[in-house]
PDB file of N, CA and C in Angstrom:
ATOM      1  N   UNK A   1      13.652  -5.927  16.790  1.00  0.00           N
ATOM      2  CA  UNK A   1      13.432  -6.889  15.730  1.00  0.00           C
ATOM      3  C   UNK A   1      13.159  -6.143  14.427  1.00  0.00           C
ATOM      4  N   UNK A   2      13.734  -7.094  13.403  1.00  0.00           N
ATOM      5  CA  UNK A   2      13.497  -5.308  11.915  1.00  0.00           C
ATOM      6  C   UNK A   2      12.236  -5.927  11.047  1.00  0.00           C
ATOM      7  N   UNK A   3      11.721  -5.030  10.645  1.00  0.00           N
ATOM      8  CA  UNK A   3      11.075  -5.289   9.973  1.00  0.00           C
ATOM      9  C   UNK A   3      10.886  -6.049   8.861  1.00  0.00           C
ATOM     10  N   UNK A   4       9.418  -6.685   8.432  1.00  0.00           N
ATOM     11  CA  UNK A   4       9.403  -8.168   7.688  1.00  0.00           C
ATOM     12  C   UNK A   4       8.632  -7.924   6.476  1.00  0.00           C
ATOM     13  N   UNK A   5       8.575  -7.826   5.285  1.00  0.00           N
ATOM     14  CA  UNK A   5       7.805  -7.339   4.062  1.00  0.00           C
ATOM     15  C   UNK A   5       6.145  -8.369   4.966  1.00  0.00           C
ATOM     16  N   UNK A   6       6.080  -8.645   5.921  1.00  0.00           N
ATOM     17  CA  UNK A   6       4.691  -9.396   6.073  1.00  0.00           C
ATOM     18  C   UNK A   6       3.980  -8.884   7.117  1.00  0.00           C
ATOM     19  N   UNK A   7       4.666  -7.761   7.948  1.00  0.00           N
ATOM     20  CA  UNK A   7       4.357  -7.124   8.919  1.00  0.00           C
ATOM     21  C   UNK A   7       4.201  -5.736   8.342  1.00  0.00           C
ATOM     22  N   UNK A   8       4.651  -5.112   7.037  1.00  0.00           N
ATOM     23  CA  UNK A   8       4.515  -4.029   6.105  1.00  0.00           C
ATOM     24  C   UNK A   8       3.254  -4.472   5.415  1.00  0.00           C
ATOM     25  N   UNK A   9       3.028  -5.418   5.228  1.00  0.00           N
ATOM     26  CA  UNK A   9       1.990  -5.374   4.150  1.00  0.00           C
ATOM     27  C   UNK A   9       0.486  -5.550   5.224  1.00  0.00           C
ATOM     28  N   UNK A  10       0.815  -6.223   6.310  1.00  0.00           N
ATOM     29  CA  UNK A  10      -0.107  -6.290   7.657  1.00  0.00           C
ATOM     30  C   UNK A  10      -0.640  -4.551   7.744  1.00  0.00           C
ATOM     31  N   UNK A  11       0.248  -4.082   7.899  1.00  0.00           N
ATOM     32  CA  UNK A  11       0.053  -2.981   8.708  1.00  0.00           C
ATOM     33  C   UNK A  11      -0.283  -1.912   7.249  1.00  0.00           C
ATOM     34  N   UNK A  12      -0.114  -2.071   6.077  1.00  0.00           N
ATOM     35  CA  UNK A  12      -0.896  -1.584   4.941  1.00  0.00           C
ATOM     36  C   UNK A  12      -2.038  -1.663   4.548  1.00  0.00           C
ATOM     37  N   UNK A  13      -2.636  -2.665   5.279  1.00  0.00           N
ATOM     38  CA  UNK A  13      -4.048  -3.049   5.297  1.00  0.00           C
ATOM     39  C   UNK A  13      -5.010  -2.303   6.097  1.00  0.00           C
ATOM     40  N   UNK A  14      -3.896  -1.603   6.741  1.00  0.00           N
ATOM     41  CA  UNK A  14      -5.186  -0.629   7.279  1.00  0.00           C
ATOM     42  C   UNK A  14      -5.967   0.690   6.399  1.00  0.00           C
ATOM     43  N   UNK A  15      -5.082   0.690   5.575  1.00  0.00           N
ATOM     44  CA  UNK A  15      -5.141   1.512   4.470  1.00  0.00           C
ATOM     45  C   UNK A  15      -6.087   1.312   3.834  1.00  0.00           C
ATOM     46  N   UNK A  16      -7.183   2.129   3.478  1.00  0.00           N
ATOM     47  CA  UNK A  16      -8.817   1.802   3.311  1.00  0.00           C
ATOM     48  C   UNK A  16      -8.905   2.855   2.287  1.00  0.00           C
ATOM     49  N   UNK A  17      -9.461   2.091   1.005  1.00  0.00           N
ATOM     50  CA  UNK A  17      -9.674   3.396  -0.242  1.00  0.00           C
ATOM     51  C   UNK A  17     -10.813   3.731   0.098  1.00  0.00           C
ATOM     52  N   UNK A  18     -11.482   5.028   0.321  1.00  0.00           N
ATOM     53  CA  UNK A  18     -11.943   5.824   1.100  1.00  0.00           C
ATOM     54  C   UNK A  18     -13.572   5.624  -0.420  1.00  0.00           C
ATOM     55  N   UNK A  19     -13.283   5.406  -1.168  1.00  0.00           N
ATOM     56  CA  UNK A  19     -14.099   4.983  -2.372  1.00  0.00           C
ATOM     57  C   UNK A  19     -14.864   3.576  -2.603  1.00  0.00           C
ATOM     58  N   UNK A  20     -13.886   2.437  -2.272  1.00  0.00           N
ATOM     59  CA  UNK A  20     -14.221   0.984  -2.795  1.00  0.00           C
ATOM     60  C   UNK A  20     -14.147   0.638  -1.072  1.00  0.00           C
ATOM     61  N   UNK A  21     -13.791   1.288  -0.335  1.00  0.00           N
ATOM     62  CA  UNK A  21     -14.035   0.415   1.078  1.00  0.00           C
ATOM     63  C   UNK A  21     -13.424  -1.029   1.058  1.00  0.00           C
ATOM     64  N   UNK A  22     -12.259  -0.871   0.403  1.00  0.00           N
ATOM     65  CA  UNK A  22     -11.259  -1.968   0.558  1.00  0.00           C
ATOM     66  C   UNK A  22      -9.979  -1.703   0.484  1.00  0.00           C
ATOM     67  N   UNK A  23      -8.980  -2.258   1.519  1.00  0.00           N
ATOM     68  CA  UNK A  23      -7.354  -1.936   1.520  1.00  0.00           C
ATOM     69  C   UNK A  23      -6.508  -2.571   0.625  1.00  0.00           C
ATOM     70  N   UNK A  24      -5.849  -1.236   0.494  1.00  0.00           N
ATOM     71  CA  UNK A  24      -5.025  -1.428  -0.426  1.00  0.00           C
ATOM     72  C   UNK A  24      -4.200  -2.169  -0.951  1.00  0.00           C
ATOM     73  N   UNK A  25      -4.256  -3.088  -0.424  1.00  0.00           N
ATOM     74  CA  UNK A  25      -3.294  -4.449  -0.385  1.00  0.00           C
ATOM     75  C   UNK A  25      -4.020  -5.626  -0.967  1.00  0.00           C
ATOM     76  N   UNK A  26      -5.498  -6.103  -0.478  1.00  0.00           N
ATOM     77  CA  UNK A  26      -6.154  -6.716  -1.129  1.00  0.00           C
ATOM     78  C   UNK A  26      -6.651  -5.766  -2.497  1.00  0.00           C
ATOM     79  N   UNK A  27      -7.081  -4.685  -2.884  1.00  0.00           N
ATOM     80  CA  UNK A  27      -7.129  -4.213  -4.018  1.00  0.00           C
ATOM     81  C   UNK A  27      -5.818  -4.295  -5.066  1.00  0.00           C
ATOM     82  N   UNK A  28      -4.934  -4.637  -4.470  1.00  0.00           N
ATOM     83  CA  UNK A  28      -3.522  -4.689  -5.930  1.00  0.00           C
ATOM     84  C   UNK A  28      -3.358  -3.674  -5.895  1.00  0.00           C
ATOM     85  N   UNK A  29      -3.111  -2.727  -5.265  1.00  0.00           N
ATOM     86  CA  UNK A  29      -2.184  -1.338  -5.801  1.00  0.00           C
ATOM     87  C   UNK A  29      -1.007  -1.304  -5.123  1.00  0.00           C
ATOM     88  N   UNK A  30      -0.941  -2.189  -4.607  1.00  0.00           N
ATOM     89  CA  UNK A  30       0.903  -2.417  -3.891  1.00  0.00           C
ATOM     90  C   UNK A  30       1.608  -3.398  -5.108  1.00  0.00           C
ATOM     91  N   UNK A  31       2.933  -2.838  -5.450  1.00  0.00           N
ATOM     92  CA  UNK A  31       3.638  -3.003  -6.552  1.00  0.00           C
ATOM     93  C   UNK A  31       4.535  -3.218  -5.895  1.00  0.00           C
ATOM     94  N   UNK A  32       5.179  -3.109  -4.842  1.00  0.00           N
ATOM     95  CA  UNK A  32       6.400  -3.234  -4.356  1.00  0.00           C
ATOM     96  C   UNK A  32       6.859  -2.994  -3.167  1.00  0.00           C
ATOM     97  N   UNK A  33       7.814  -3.456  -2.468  1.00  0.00           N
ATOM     98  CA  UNK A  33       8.067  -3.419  -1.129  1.00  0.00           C
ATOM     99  C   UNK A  33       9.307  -3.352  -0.840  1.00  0.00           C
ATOM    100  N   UNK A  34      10.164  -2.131  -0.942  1.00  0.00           N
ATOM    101  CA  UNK A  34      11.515  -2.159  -0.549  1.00  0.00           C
ATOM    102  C   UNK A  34      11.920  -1.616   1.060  1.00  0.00           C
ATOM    103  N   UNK A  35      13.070  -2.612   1.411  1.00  0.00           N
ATOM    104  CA  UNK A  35      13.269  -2.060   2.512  1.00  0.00           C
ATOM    105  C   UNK A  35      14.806  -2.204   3.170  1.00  0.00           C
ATOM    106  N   UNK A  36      15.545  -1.186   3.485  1.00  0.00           N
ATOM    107  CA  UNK A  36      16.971  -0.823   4.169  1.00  0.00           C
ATOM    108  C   UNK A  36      17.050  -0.869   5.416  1.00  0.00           C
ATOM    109  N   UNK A  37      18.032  -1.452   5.795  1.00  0.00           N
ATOM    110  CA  UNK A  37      18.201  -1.416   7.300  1.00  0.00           C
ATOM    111  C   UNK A  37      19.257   0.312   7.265  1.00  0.00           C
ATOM    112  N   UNK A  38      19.088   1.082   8.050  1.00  0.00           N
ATOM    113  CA  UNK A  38      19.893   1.872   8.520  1.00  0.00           C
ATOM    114  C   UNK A  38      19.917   2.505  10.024  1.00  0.00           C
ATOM    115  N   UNK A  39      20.900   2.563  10.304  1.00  0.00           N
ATOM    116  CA  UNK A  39      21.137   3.154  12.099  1.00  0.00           C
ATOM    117  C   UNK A  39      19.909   2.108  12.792  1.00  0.00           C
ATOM    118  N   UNK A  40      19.708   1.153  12.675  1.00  0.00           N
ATOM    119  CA  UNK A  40      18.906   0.623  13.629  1.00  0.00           C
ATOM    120  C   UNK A  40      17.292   0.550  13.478  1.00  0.00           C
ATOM    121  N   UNK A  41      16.919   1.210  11.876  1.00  0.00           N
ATOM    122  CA  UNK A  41      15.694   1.483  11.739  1.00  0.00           C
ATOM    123  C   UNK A  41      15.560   0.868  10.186  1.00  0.00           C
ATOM    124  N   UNK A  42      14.028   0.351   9.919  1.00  0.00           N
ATOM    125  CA  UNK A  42      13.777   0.187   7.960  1.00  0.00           C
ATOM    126  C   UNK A  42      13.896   1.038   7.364  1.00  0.00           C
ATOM    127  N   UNK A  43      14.519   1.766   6.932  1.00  0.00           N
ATOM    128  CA  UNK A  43      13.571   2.781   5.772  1.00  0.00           C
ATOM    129  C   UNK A  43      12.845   1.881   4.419  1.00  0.00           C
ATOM    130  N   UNK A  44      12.072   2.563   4.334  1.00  0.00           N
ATOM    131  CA  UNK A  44      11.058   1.489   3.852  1.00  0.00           C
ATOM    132  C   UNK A  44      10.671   2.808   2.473  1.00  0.00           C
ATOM    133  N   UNK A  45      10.216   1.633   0.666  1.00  0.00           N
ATOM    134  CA  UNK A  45      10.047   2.116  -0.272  1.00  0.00           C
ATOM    135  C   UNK A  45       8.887   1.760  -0.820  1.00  0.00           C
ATOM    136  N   UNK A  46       7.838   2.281  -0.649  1.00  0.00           N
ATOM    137  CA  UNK A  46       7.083   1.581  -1.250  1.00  0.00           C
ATOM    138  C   UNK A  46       6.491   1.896  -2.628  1.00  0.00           C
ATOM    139  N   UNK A  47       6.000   1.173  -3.413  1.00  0.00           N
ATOM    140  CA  UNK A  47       5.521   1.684  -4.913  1.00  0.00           C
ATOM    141  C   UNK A  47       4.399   0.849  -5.314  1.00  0.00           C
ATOM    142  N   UNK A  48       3.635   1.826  -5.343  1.00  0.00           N
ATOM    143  CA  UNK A  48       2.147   1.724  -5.772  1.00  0.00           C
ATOM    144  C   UNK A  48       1.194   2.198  -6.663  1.00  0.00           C
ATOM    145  N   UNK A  49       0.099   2.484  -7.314  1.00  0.00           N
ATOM    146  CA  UNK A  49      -0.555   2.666  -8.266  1.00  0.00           C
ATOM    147  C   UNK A  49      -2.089   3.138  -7.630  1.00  0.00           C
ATOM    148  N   UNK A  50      -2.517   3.497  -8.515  1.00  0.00           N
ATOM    149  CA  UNK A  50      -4.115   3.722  -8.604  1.00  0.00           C
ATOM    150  C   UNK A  50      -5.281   3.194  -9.372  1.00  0.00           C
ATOM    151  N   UNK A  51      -6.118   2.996  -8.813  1.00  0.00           N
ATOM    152  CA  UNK A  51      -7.194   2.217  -9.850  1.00  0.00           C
ATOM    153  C   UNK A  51      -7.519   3.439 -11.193  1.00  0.00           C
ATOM    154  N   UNK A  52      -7.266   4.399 -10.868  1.00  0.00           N
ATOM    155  CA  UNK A  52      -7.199   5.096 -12.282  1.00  0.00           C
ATOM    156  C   UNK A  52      -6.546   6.407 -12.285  1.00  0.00           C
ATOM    157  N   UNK A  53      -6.422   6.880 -13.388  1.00  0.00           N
ATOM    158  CA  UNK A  53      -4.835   8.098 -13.365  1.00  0.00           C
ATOM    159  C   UNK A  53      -5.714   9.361 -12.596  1.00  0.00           C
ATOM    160  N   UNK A  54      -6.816   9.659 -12.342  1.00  0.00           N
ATOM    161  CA  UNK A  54      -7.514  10.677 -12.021  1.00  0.00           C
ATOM    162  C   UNK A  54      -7.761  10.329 -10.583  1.00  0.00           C
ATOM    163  N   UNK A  55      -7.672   9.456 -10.129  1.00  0.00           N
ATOM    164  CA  UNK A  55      -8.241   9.073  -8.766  1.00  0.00           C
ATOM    165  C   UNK A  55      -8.323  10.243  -7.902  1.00  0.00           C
ATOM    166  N   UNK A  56      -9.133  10.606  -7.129  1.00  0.00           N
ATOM    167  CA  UNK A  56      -9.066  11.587  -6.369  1.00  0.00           C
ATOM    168  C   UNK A  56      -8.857  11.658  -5.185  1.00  0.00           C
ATOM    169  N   UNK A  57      -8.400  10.212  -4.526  1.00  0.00           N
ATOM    170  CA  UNK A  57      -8.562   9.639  -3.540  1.00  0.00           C
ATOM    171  C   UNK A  57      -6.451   9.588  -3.129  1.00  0.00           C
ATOM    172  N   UNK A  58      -5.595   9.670  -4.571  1.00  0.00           N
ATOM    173  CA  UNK A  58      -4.615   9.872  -4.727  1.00  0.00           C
ATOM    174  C   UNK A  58      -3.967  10.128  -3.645  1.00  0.00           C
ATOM    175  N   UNK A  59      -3.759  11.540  -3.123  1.00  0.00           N
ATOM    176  CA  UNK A  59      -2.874  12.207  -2.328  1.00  0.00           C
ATOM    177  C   UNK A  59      -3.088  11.911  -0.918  1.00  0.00           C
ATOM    178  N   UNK A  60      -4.560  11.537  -0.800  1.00  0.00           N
ATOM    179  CA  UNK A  60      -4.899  11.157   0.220  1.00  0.00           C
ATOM    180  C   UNK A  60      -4.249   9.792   0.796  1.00  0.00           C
ATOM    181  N   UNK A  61      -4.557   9.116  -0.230  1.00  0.00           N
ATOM    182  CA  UNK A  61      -4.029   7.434   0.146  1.00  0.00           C
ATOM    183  C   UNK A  61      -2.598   7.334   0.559  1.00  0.00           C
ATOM    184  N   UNK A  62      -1.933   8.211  -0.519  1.00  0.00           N
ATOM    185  CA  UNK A  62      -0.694   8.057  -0.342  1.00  0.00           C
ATOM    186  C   UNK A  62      -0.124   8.940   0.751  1.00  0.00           C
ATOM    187  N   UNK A  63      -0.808   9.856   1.907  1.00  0.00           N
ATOM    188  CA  UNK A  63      -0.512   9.787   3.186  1.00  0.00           C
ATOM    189  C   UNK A  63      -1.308   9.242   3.905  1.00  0.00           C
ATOM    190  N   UNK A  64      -2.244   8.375   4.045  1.00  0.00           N
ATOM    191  CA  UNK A  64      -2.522   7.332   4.953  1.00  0.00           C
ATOM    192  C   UNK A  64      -1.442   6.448   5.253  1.00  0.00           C
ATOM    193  N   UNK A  65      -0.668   5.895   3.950  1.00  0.00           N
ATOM    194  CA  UNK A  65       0.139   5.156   3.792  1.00  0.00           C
ATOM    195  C   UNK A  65       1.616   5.122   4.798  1.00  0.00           C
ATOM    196  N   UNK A  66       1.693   6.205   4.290  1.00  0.00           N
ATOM    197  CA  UNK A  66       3.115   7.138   5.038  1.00  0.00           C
ATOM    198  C   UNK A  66       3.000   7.053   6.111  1.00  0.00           C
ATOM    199  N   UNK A  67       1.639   7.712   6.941  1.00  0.00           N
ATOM    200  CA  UNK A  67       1.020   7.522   8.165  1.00  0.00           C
ATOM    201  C   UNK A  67       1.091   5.983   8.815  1.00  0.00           C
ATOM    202  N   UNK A  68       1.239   5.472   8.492  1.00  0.00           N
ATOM    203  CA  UNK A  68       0.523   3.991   8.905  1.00  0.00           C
ATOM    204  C   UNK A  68       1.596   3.516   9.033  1.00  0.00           C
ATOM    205  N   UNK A  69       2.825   3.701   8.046  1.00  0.00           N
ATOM    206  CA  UNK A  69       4.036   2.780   7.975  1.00  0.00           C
ATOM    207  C   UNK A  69       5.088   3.670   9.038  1.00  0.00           C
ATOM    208  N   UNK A  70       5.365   4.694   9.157  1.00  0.00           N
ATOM    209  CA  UNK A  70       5.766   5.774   9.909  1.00  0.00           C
ATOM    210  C   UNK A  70       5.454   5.385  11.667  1.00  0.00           C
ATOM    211  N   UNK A  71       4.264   5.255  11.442  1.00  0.00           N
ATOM    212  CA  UNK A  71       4.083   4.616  13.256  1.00  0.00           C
ATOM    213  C   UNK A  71       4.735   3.565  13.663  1.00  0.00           C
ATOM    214  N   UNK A  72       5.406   2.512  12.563  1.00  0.00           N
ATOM    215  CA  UNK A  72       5.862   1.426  13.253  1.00  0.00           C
ATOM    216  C   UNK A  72       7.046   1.956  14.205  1.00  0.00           C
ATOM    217  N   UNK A  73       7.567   1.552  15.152  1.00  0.00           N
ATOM    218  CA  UNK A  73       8.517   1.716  15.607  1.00  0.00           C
ATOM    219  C   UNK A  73       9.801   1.435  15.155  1.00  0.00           C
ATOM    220  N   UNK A  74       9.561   0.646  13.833  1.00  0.00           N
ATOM    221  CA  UNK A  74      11.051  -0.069  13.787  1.00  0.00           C
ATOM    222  C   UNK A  74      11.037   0.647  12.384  1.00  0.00           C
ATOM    223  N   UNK A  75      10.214   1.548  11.711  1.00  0.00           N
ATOM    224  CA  UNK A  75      10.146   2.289  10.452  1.00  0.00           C
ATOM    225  C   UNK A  75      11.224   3.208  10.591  1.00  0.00           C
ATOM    226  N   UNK A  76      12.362   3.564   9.626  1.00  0.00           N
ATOM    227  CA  UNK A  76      13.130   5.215   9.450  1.00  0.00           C
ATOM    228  C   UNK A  76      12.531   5.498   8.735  1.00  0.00           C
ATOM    229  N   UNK A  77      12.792   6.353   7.284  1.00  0.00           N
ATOM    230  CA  UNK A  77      12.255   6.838   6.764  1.00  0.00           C
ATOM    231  C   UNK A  77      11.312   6.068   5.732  1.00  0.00           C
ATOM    232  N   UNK A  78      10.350   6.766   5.187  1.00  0.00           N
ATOM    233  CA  UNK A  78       8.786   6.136   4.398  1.00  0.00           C
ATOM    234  C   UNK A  78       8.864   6.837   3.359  1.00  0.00           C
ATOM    235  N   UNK A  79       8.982   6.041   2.065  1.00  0.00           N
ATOM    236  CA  UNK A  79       9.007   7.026   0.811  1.00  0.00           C
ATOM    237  C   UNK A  79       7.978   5.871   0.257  1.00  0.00           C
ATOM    238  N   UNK A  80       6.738   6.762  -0.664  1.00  0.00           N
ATOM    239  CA  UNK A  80       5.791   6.015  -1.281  1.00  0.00           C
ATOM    240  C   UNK A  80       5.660   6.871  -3.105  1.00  0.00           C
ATOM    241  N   UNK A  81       5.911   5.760  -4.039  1.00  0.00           N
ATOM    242  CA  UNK A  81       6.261   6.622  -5.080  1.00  0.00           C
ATOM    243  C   UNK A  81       5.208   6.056  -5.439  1.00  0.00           C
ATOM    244  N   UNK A  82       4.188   6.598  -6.090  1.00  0.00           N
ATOM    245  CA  UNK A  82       2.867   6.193  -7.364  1.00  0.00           C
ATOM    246  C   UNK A  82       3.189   6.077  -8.771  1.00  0.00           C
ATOM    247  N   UNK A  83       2.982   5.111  -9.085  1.00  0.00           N
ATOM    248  CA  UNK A  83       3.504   4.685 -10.962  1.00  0.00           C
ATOM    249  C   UNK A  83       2.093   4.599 -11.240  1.00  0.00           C
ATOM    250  N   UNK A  84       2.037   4.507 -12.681  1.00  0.00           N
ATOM    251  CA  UNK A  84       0.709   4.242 -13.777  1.00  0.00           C
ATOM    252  C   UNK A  84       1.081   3.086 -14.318  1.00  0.00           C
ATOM    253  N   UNK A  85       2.169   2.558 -14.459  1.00  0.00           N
ATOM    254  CA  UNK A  85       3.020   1.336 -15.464  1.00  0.00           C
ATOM    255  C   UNK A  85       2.977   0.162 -14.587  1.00  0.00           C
ATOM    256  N   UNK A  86       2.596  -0.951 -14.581  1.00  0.00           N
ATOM    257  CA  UNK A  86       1.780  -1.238 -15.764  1.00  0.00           C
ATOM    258  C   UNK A  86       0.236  -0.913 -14.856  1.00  0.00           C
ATOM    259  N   UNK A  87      -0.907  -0.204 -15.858  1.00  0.00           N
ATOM    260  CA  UNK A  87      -2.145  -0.137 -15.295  1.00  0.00           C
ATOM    261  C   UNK A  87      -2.548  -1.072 -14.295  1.00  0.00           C
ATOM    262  N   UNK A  88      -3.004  -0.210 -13.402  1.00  0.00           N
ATOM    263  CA  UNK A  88      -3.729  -1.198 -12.576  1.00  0.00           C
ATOM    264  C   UNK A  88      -4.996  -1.901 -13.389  1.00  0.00           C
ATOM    265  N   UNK A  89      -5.653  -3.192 -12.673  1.00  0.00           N
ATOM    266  CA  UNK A  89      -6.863  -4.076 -13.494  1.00  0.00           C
ATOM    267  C   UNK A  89      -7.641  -4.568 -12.166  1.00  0.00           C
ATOM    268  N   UNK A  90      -8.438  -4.809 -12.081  1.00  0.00           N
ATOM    269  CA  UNK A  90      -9.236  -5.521 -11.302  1.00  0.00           C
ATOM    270  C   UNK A  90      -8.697  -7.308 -11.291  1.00  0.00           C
ATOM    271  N   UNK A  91      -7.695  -7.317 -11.948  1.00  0.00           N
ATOM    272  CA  UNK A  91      -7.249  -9.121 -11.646  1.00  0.00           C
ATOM    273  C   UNK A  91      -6.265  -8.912 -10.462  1.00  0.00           C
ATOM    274  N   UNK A  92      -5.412  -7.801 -10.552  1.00  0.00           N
ATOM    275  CA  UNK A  92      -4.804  -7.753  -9.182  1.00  0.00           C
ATOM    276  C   UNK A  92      -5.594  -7.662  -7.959  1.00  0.00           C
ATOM    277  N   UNK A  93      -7.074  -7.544  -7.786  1.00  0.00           N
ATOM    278  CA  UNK A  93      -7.342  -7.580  -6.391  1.00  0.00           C
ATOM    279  C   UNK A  93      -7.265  -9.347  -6.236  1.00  0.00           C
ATOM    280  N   UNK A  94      -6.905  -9.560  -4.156  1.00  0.00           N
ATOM    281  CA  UNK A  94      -7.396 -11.017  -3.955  1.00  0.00           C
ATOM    282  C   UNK A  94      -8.935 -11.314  -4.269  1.00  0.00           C
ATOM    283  N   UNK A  95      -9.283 -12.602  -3.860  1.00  0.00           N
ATOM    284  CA  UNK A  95     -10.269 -12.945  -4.069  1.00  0.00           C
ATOM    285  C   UNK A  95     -11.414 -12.317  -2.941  1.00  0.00           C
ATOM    286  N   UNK A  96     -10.611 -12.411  -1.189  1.00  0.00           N
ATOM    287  CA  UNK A  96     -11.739 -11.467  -0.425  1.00  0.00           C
ATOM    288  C   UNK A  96     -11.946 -10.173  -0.918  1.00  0.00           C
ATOM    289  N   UNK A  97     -10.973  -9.600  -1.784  1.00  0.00           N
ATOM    290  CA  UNK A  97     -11.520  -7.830  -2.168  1.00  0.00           C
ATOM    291  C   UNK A  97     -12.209  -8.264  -3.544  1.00  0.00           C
ATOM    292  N   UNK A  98     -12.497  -9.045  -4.417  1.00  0.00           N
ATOM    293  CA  UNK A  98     -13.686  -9.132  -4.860  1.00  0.00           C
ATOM    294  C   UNK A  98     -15.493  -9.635  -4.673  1.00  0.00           C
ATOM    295  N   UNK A  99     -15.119 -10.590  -3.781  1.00  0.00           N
ATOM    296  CA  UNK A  99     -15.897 -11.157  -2.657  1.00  0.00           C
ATOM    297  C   UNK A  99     -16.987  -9.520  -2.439  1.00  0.00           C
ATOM    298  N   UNK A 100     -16.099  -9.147  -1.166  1.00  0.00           N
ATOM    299  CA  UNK A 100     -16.040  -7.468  -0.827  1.00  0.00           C
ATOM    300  C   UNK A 100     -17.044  -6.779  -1.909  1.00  0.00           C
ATOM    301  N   UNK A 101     -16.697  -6.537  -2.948  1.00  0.00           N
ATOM    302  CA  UNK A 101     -16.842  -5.661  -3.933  1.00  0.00           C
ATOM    303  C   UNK A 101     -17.711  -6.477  -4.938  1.00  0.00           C
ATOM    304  N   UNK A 102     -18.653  -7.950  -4.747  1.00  0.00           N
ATOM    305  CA  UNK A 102     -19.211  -8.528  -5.018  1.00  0.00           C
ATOM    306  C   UNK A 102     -19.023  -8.821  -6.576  1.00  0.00           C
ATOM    307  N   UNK A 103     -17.369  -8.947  -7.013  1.00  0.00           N
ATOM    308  CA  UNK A 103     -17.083  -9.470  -8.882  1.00  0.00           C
ATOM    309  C   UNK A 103     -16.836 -10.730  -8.702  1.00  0.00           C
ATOM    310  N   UNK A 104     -17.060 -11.416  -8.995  1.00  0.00           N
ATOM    311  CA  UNK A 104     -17.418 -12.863  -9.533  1.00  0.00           C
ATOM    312  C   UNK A 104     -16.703 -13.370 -10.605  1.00  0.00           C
TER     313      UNK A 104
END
């Protein structure tokens, strides 16, 4: 069965900023979700951001990511590109990752 941008973004949630103790998905740093069928597998694109250009949490996240999407079985290849454009904001998190992070 191939993969579903709702079973990618499921399984991105495990993805835990190691800082705010919330995934990346409810924080808004997922920008995008591309995905190819080839030989029988997704290759999958993803493009994402940081809560700020210095983050230090950076290189890290972005192989958790890889990691996480890579295990699916039905994943080929995992490319995760990081943009700055347009800044991330605190309006992109949902409402449970402010909840979470107690903003009001």
């Amino acid at each position: 069965m191939p993969l579903t941008e709702e079973k990618i973004l499921e399984t991105m949630k495990q993805v835990i900023d190691p800082e705010l103790k919330v995934n990346v998905v409810d924080l808004g740093l997922i920008y995008g979700v591309g995905m190819e069928e080839v030989e029988g597998k997704t290759d999958l694109r993803i493009v994402m951001t940081m809560t700020t250009p210095a983050c230090p949490y950076g290189p890290e996240l972005v192989q958790d990511l890889k990691d996480a999407l890579a295990a699916l079985p039905e994943a080929g290849r995992v490319e995760v590109e990081v943009t700055l454009s347009p800044p991330w904001t605190p309006d992109r998190m949902t409402d449970d990752a402010r909840d979470e992070l107690g903003l009001f």
